[in-house]
Each structure stands twice: as structure tokens, then as C-alpha cells.
C-alpha atoms as a PDB file:
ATOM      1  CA  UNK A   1       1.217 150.711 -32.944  1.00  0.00           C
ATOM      2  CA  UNK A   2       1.549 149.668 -36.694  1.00  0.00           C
ATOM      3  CA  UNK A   3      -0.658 147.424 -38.957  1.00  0.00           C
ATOM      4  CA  UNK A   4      -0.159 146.184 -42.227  1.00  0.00           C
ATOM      5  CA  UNK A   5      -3.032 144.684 -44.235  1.00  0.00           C
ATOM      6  CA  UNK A   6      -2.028 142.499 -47.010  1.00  0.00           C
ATOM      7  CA  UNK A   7      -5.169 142.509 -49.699  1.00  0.00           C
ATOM      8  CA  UNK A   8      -5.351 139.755 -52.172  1.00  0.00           C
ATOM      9  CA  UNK A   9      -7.431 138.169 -54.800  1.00  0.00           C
ATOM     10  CA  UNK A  10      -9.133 135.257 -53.636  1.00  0.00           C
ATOM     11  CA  UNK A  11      -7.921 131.784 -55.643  1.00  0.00           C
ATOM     12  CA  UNK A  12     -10.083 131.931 -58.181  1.00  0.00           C
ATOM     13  CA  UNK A  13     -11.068 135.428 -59.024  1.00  0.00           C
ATOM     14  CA  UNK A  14      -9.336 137.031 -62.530  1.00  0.00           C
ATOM     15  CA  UNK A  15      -6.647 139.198 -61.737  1.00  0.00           C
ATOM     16  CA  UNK A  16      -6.730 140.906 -65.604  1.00  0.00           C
ATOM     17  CA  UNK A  17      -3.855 143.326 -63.835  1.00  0.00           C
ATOM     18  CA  UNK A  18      -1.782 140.993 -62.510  1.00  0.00           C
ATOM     19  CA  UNK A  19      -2.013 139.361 -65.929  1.00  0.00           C
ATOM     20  CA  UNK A  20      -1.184 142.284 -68.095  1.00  0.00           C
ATOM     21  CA  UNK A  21       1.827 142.459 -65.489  1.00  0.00           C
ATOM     22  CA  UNK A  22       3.092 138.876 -66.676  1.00  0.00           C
ATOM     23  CA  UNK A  23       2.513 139.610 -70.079  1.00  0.00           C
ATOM     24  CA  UNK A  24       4.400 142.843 -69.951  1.00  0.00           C
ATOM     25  CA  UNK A  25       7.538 140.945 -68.071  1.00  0.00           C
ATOM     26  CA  UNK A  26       7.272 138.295 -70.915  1.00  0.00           C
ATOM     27  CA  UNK A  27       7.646 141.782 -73.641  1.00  0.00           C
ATOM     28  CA  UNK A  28      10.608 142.255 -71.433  1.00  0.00           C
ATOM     29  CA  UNK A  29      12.227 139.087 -71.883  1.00  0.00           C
ATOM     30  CA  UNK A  30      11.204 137.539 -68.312  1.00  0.00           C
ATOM     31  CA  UNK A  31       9.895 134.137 -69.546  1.00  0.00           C
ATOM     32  CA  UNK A  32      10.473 132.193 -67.058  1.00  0.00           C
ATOM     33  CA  UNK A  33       7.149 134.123 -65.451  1.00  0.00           C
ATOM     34  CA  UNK A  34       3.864 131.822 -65.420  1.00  0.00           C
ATOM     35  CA  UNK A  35       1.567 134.076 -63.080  1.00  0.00           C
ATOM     36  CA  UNK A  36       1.589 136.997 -61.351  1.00  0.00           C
ATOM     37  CA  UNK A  37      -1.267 138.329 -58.775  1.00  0.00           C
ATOM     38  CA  UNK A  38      -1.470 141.661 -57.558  1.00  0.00           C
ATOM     39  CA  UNK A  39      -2.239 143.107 -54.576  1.00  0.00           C
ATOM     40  CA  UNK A  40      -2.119 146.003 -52.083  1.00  0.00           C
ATOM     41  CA  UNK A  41      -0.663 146.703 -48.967  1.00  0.00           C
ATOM     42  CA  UNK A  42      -2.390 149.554 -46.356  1.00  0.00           C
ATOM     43  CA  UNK A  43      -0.081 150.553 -43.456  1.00  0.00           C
ATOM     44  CA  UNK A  44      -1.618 151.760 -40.227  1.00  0.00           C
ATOM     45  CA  UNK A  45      -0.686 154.235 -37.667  1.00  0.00           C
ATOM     46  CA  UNK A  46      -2.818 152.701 -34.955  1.00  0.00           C
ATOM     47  CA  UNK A  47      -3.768 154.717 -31.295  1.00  0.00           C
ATOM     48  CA  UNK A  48      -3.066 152.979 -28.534  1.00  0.00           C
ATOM     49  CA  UNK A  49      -5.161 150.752 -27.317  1.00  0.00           C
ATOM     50  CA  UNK A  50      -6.553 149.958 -30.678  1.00  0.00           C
ATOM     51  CA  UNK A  51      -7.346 146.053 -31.159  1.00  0.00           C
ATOM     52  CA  UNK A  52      -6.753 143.658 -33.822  1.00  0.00           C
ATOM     53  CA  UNK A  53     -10.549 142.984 -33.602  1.00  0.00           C
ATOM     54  CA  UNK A  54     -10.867 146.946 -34.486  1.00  0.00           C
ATOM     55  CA  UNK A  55      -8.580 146.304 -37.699  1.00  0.00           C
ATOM     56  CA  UNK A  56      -9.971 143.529 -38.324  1.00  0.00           C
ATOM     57  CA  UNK A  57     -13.049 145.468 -38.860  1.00  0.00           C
ATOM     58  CA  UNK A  58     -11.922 147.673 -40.530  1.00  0.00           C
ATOM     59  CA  UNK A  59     -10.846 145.272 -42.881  1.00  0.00           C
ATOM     60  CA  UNK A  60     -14.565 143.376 -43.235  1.00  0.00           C
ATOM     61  CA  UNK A  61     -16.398 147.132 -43.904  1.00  0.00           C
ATOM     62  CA  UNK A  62     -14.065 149.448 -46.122  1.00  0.00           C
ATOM     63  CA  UNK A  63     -10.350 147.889 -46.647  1.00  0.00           C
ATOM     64  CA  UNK A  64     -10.970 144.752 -48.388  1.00  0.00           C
ATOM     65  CA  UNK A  65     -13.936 143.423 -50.372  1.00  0.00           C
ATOM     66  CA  UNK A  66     -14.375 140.323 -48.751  1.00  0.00           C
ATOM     67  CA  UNK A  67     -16.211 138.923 -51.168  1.00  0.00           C
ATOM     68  CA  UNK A  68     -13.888 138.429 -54.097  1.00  0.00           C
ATOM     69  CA  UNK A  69     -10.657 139.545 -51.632  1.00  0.00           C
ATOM     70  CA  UNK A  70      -8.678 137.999 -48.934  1.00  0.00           C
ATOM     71  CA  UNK A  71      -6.638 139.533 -46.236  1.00  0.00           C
ATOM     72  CA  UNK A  72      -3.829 138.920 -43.739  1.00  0.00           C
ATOM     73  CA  UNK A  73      -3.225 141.365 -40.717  1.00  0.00           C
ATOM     74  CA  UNK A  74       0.215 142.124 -39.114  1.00  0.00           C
ATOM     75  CA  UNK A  75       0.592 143.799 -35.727  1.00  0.00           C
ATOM     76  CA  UNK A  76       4.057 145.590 -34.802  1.00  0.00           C
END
């Protein structure tokens, strides 16, 4: 089994590298850019019989700071 974990910024937080990344697209000539947040994406290669719940913790304790980061889990 597969997971992807999309990490995020919460609303909210600065994202000072998602704005040097709209300010180097408007050096590029991309105006039409008002905001850009980054984030990461962590692919799994899950053992069977491993749970969302498990990813899910994995998530909460080392993957995402939950305190200033969101997250989204998908299972394939």
C-alpha cells in the first residue's frame, strides 16, 4: 500500500518561501501571480496491514508540525 501526505502551512502562518517564490515568478514576468504557498509531499511504501490511524500518527509525531502545519492523507 501507498500513502501520500500533503503538508501545508496553516491559513495564517508566513510562508517567507512561498513568497520569495511569487516574487521570483513576478522577476520572471509572471504577474498575474498574487500568492503562492509551499508545501511538501512524503510518499509512503506502507506494509500490509498498516492503518490510516498508523499514518495518521505518524503524521501528529514526526511528519508534520501540527502546530503551525496542516495535513491531508491519501490511501492507494
Amino acid at each position: 500500500m501507498k500513502a501520500t501526505v500533503h503538508v501545508m502551512l496553516k491559513n495564517g502562518v508566513l510562508d517567507p518561501q512561498g513568497e520569495a517564490v511569487r516574487h521570483a515568478l513576478g522577476a520572471l514576468g509572471f504577474d498575474g501571480v498574487e500568492g503562492v504557498r509551499q508545501g511538501k509531499v512524503i510518499e509512503l511504501d506502507l506494509a500490509d496491514g498498516t492503518s490510516e490511524a498508523d499514518v495518521t500518527a505518524m503524521c501528529e509525531k514526526l511528519l508534520a508540525n501540527t502546530v503551525i502545519e496542516s495535513y491531508r492523507v491519501d490511501l492507494s
